[in-house]
N, C-alpha and C. Protein backbone atom coordinates (compact mmCIF):
# COMPACT_ATOMS: atom_id res chain seq x y z
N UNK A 1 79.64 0.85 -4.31
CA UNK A 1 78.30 0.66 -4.83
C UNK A 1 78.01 -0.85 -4.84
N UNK A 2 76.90 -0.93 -4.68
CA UNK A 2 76.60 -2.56 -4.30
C UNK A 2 76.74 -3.31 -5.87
N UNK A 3 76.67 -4.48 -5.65
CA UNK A 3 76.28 -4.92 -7.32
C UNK A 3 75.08 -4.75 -8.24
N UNK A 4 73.75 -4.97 -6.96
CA UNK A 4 72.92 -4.54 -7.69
C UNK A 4 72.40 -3.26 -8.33
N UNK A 5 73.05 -2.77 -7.32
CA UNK A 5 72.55 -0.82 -7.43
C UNK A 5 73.37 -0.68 -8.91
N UNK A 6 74.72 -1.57 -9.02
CA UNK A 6 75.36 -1.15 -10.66
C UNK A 6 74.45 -1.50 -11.73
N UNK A 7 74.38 -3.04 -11.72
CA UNK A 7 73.31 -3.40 -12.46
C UNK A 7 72.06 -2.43 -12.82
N UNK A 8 71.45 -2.14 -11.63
CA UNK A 8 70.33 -1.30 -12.28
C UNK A 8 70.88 -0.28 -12.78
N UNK A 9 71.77 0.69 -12.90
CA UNK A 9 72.30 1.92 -13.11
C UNK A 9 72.54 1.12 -14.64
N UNK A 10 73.60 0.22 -14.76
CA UNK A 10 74.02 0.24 -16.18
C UNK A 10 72.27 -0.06 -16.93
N UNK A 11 71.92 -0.37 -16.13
CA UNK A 11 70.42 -1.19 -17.18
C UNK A 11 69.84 0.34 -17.86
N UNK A 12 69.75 0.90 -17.13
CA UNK A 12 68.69 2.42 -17.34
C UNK A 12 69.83 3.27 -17.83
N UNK A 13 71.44 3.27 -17.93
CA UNK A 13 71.99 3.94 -18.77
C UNK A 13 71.89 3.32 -20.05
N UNK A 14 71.89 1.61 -20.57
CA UNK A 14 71.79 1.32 -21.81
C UNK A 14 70.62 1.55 -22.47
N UNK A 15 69.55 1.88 -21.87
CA UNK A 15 68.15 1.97 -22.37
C UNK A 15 68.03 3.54 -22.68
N UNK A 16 68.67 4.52 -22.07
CA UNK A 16 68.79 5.87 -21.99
C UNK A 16 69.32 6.08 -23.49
N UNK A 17 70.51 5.45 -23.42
CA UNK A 17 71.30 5.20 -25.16
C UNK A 17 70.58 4.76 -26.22
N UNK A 18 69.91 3.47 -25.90
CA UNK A 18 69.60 3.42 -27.05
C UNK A 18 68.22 4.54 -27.59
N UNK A 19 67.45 5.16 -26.54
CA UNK A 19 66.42 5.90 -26.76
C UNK A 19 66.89 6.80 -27.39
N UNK A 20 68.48 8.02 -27.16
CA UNK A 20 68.87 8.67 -27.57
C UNK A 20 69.19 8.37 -29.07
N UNK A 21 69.56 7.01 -29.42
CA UNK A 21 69.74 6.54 -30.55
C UNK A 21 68.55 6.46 -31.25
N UNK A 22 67.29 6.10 -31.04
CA UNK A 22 66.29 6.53 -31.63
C UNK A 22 66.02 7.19 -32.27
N UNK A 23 65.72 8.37 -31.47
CA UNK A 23 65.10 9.98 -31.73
C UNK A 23 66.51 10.72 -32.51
N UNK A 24 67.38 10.00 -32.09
CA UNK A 24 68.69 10.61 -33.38
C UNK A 24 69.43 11.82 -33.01
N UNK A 25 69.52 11.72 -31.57
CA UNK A 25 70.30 12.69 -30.44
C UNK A 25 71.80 11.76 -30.45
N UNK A 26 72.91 11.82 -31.27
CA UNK A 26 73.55 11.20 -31.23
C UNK A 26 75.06 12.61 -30.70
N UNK A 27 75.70 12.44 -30.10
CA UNK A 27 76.76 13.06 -29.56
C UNK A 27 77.73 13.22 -30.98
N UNK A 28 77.95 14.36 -31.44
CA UNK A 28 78.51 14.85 -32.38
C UNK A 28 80.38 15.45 -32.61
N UNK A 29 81.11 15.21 -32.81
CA UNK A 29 82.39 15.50 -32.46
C UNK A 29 82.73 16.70 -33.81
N UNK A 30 82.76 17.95 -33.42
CA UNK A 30 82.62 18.65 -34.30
C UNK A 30 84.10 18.55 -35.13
N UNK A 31 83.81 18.76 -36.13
CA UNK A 31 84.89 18.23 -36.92
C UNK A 31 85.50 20.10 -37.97
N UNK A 32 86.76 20.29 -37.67
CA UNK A 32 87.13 21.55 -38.26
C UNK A 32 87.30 20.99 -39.78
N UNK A 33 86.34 22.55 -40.77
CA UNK A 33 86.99 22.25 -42.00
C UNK A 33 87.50 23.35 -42.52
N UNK A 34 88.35 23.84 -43.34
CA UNK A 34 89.14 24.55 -43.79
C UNK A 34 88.76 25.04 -44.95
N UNK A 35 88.39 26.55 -44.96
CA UNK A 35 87.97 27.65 -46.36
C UNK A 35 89.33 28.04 -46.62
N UNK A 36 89.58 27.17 -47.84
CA UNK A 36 90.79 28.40 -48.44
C UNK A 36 90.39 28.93 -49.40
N UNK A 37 91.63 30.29 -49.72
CA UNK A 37 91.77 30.97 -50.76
C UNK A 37 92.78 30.60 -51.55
N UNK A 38 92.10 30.68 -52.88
CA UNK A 38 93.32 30.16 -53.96
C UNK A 38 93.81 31.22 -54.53
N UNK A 39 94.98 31.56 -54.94
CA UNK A 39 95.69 33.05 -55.58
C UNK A 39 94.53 33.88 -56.80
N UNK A 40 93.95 32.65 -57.47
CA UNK A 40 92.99 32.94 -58.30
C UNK A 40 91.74 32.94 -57.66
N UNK A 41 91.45 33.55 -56.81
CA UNK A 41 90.22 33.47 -56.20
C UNK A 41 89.06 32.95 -56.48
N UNK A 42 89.56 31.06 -56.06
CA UNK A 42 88.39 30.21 -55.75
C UNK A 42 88.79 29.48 -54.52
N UNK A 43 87.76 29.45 -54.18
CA UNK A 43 87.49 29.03 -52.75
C UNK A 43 87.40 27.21 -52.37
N UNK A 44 88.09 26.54 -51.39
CA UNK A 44 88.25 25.53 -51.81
C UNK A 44 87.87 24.97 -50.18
N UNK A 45 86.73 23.92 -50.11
CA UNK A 45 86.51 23.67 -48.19
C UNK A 45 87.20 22.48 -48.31
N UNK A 46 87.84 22.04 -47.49
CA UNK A 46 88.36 20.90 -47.13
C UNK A 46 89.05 20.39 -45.52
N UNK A 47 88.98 19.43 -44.93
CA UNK A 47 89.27 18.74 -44.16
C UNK A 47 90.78 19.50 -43.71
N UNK A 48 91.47 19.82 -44.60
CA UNK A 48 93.21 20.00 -44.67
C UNK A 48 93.04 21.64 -45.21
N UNK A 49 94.01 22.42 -44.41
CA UNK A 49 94.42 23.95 -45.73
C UNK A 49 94.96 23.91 -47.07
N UNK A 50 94.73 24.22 -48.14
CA UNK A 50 94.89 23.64 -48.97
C UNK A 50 96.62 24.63 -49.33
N UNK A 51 97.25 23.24 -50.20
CA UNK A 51 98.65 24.19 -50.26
C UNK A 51 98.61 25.42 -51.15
N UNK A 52 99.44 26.50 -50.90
CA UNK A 52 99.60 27.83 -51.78
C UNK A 52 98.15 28.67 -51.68
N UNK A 53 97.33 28.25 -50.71
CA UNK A 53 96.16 29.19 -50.60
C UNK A 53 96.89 30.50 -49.66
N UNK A 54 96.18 31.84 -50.56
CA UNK A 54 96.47 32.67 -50.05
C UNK A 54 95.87 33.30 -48.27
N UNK A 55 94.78 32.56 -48.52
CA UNK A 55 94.03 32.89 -46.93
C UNK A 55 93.16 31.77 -46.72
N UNK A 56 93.83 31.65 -45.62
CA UNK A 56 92.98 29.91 -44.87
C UNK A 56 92.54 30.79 -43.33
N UNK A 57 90.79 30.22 -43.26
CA UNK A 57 89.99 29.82 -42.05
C UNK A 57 89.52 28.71 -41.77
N UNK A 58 89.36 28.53 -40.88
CA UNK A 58 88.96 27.08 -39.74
C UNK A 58 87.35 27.76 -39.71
N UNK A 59 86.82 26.69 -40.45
CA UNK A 59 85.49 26.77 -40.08
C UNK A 59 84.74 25.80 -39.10
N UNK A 60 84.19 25.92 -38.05
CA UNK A 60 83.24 25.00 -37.27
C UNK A 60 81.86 24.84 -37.27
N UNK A 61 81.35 23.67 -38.36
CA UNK A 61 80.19 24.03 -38.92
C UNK A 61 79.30 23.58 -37.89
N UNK A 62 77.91 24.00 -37.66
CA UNK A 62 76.91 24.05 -36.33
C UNK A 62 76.80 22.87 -36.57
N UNK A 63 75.98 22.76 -35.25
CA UNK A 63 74.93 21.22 -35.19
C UNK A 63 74.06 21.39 -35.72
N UNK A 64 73.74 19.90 -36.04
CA UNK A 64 72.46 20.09 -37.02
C UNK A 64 71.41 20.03 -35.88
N UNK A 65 69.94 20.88 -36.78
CA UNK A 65 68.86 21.08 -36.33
C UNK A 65 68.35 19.91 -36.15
N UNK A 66 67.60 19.05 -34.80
CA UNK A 66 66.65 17.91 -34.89
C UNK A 66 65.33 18.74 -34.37
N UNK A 67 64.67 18.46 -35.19
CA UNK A 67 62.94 18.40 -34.91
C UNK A 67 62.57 17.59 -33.94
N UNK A 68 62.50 17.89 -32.54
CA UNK A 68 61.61 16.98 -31.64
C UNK A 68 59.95 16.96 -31.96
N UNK A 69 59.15 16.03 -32.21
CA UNK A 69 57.72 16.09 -31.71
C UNK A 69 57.13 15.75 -30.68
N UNK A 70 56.74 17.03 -30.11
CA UNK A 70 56.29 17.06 -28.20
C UNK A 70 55.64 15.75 -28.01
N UNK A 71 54.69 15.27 -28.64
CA UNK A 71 53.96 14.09 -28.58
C UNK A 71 54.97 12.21 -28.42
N UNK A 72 55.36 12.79 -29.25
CA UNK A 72 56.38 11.29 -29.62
C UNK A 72 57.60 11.60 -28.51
N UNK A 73 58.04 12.35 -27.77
CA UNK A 73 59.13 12.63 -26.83
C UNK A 73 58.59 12.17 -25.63
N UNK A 74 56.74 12.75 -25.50
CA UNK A 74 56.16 11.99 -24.47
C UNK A 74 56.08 10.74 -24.45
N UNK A 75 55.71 10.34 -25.59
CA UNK A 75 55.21 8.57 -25.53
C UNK A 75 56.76 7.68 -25.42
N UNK A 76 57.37 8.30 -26.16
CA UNK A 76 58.94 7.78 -25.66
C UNK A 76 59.27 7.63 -24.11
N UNK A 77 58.83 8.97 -23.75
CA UNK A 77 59.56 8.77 -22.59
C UNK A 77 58.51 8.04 -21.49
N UNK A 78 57.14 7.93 -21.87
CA UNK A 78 56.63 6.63 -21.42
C UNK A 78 56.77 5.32 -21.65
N UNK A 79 57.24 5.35 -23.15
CA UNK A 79 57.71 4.31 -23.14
C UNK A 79 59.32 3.87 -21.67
N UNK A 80 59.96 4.64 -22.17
CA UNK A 80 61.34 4.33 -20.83
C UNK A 80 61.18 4.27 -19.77
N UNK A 81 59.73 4.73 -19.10
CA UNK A 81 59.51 4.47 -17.89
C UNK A 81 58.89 3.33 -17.48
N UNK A 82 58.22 2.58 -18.80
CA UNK A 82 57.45 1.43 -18.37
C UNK A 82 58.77 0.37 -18.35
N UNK A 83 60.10 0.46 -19.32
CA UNK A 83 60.86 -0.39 -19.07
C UNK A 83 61.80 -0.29 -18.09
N UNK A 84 61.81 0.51 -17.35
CA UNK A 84 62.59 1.02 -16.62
C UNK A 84 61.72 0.42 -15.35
N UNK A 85 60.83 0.69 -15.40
CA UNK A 85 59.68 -0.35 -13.88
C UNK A 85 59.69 -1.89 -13.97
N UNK A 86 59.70 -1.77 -15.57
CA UNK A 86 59.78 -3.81 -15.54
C UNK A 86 61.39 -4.41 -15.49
N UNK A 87 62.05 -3.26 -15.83
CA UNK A 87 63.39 -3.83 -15.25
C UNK A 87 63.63 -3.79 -13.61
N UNK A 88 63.10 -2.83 -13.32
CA UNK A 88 63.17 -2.75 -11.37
C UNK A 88 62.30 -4.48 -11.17
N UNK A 89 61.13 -4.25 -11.76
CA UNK A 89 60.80 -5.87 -11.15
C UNK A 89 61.25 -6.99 -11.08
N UNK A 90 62.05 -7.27 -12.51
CA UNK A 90 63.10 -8.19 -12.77
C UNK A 90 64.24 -8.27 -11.56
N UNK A 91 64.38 -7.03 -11.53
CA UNK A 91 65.82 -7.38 -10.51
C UNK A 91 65.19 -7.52 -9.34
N UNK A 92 64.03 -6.98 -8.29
CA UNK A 92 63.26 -6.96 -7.08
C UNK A 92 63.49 -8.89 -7.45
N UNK A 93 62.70 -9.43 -8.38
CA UNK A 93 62.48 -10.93 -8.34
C UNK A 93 63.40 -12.10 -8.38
N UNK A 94 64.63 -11.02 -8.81
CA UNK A 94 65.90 -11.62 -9.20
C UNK A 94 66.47 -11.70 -7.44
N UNK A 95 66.92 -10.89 -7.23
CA UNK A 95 67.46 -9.98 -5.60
C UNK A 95 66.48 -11.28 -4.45
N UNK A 96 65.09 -11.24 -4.99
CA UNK A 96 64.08 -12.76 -4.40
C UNK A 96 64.72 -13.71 -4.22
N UNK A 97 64.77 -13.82 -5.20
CA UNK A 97 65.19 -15.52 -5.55
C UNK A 97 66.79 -15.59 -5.16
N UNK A 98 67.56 -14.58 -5.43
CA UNK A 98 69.30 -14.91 -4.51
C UNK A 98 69.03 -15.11 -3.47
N UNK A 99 68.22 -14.08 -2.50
CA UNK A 99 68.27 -14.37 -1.38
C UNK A 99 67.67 -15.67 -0.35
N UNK A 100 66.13 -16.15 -1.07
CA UNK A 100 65.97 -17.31 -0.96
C UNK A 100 66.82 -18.37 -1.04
N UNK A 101 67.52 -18.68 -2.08
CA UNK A 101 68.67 -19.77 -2.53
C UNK A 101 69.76 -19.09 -1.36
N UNK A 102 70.11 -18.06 -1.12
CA UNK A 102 70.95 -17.79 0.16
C UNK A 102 70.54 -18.63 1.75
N UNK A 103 69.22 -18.01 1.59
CA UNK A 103 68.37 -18.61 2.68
C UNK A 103 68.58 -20.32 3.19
N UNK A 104 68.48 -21.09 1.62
CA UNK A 104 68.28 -22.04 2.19
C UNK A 104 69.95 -22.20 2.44
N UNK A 105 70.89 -22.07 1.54
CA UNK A 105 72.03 -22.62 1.53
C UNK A 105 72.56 -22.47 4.03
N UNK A 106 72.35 -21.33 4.29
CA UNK A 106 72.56 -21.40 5.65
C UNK A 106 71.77 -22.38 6.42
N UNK A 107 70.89 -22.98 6.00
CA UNK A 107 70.27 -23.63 7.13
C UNK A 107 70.69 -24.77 6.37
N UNK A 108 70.74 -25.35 5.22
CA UNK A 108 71.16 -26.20 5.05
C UNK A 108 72.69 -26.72 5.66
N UNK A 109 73.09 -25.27 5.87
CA UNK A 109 74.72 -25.66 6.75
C UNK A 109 74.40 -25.99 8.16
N UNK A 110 73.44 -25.41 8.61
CA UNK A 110 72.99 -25.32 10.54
C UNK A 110 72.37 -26.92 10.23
N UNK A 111 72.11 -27.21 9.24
CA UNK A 111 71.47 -28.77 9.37
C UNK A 111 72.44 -30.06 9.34
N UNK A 112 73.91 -29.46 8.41
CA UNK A 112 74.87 -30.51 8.34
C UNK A 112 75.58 -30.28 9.47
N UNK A 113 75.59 -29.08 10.40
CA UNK A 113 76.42 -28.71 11.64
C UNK A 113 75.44 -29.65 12.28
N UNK A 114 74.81 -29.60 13.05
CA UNK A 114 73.83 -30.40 13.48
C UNK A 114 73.96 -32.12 13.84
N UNK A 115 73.76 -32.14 12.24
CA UNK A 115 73.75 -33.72 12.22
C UNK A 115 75.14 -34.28 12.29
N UNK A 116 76.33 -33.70 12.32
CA UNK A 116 77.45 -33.84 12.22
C UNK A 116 77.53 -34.15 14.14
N UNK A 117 77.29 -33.22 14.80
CA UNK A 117 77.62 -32.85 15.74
C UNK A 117 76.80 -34.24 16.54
N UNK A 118 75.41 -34.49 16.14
CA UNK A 118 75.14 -34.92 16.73
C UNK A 118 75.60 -37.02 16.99
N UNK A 119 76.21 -37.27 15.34
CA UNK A 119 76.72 -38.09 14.98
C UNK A 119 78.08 -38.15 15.85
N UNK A 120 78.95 -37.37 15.91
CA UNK A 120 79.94 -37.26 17.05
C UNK A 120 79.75 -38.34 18.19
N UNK A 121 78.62 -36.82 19.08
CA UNK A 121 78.15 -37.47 20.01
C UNK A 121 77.45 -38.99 20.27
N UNK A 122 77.87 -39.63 19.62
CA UNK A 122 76.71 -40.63 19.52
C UNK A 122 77.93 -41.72 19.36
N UNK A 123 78.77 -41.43 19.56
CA UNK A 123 79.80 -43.00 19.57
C UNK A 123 79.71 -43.22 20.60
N UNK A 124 79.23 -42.90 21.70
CA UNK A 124 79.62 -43.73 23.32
C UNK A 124 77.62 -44.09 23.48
N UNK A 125 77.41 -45.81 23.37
CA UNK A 125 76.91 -46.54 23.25
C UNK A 125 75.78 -45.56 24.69
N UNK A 126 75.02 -45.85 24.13
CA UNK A 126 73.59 -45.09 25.54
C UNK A 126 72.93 -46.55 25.96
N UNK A 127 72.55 -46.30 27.44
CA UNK A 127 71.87 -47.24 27.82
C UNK A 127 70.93 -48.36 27.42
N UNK A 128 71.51 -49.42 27.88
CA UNK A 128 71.07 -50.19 26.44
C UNK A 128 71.34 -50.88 25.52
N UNK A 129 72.52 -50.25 25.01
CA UNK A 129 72.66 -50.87 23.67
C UNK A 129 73.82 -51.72 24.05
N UNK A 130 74.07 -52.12 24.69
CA UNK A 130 75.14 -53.18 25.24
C UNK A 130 74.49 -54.62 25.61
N UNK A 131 74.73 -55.97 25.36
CA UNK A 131 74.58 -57.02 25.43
C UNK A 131 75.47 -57.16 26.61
N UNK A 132 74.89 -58.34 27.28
CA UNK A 132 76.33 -59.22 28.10
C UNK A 132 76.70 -60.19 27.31
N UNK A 133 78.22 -60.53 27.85
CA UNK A 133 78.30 -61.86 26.54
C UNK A 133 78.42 -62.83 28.35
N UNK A 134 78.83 -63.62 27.78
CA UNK A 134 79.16 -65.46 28.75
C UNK A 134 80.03 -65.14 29.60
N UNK A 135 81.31 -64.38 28.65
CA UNK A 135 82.21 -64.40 29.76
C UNK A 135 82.52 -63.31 30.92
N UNK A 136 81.33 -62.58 30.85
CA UNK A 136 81.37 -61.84 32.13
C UNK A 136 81.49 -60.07 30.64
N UNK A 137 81.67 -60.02 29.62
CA UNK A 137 81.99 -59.00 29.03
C UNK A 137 80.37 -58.63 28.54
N UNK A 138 80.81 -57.58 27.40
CA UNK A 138 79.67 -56.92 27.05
C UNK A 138 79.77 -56.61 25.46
N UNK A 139 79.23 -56.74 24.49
CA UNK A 139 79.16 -56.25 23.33
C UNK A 139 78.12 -55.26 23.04
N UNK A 140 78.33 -54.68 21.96
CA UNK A 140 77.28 -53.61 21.56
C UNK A 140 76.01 -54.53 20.74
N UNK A 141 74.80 -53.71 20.30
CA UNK A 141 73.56 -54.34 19.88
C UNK A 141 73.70 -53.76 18.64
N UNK A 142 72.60 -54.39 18.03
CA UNK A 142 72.28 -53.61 16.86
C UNK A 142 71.75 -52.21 16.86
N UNK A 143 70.97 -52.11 17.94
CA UNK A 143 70.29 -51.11 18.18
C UNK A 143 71.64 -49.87 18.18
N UNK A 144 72.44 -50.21 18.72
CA UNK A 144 73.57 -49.11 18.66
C UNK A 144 73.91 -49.00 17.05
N UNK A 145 74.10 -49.92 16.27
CA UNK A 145 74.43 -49.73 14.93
C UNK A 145 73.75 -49.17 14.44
N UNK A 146 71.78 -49.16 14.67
CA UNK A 146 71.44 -48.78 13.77
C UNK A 146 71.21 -47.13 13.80
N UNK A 147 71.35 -46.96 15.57
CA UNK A 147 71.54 -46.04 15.36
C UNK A 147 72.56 -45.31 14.74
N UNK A 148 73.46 -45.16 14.64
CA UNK A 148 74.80 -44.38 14.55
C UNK A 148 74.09 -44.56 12.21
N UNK A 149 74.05 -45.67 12.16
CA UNK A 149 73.95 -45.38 11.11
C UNK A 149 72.89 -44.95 10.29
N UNK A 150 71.59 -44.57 11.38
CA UNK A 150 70.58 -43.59 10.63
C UNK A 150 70.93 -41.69 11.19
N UNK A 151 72.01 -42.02 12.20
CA UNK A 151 72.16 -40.20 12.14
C UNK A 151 73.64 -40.45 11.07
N UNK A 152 74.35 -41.16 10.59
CA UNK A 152 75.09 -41.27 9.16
C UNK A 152 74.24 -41.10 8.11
N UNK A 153 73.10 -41.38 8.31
CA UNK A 153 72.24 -40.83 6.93
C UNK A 153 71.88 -40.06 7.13
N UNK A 154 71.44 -39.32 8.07
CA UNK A 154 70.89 -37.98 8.13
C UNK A 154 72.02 -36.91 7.55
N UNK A 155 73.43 -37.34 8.44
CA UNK A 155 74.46 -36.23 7.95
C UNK A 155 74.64 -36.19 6.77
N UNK A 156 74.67 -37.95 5.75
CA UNK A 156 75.07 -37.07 4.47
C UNK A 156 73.86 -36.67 3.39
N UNK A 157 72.59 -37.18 4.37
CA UNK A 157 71.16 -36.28 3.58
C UNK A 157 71.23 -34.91 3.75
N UNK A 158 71.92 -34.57 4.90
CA UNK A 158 72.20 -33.42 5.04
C UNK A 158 73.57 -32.67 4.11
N UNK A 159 74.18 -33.25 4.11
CA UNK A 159 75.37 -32.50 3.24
C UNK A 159 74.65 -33.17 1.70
N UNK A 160 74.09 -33.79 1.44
CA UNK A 160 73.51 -33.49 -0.06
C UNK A 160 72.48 -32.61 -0.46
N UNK A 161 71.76 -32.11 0.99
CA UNK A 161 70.85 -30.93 0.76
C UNK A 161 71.75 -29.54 0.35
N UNK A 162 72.90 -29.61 1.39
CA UNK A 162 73.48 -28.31 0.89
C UNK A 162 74.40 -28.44 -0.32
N UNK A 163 74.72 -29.27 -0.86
CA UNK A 163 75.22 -29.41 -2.00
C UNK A 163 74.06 -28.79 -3.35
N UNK A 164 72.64 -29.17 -3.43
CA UNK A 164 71.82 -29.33 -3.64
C UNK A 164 71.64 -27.88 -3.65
N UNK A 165 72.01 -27.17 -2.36
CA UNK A 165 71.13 -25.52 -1.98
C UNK A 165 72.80 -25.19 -3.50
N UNK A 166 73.67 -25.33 -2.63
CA UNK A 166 74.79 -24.56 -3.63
C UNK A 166 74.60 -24.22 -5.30
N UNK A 167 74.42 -25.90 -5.74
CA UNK A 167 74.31 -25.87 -7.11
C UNK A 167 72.58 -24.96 -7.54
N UNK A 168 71.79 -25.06 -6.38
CA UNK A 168 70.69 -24.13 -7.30
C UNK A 168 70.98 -22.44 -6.87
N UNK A 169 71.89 -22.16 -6.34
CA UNK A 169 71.92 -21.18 -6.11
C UNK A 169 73.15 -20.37 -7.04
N UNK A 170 74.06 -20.97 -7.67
CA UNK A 170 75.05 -21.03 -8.58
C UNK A 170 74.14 -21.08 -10.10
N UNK A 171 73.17 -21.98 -10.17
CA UNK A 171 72.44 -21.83 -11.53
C UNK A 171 72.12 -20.61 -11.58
N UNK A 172 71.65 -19.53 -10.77
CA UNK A 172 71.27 -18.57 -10.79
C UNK A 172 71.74 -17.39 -11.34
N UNK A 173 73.51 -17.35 -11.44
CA UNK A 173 73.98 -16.52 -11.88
C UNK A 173 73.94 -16.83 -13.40
């Protein structure tokens, strides 16, 4: 069962309970009590047979009668259906919003893959960015520095976005 499908299940079994708790439908554990006979014939009920009784029965006394009113069983049970819809919405908005914060957290990874990758690529100097020096050699420019070090900012703008997706998606729980 998924997580959410539990969630909603436990939600609409605790609300089921406490409604039952309401209306005063409470699950009853019938409890045996014991008619004895005393030699002198009096009759004695108790929990236990009583000692030296001449004749002991186990009595199992009924459930008690509850009075439902048709009216108030309805409005109850409109009532449980309206919370039972605003709890489905809660979780529909909840189930939203994970998956959004899911949403971004992947692209925020396809964005640090990316800029990672493309930072890689980018150490072998592109046309250009090489100076001559005097003695017949060549140095790199700035232009090479600055590049390399604005896709270095991109990567770790990028790994602070997904840091960023993680922690709002972790507040969530």
């Amino acid at each position: 069962m998924r997580p959410f499908a539990r969630t909603r299940t436990r939600s609409v079994l605790c609300i089921l309970a406490a409604v039952a708790a309401t209306i005063g439908i409470t699950p009853s554990v019938a409890q045996s009590i014991y008619k004895s006979t005393l030699p002198d014939g009096r009759i004695v009920y108790g929990g236990k047979p009583e000692k030296g009784a001449t004749k002991v029965e186990k009595v199992t006394p009924a459930a008690p009668i509850v009075e439902v009113d048709p009216k108030e069983a309805e409005a109850q049970r409109q009532r449980e259906r309206a919370q039972v819809e605003q709890i489905d919405k809660r979780l529909a908005a909840r189930k939203a919003t994970r998956e959004k914060a899911d949403a971004e957290i992947l692209a925020a990874k396809d964005t640090v893959s990316a800029a990672e990758q493309a930072l890689a690529a980018s150490k072998e100097p592109l046309p250009g960015e090489r100076i001559a020096t005097v003695d017949g050699g060549s140095r790199l420019s700035e232009a090479y520095f600055e590049r390399l070090k604005s896709l270095a900012d991109e990567a770790r703008s990028a790994k602070e976005r997904l840091d960023k997706a993680f922690r709002d998606r972790n507040a969530l729980d």
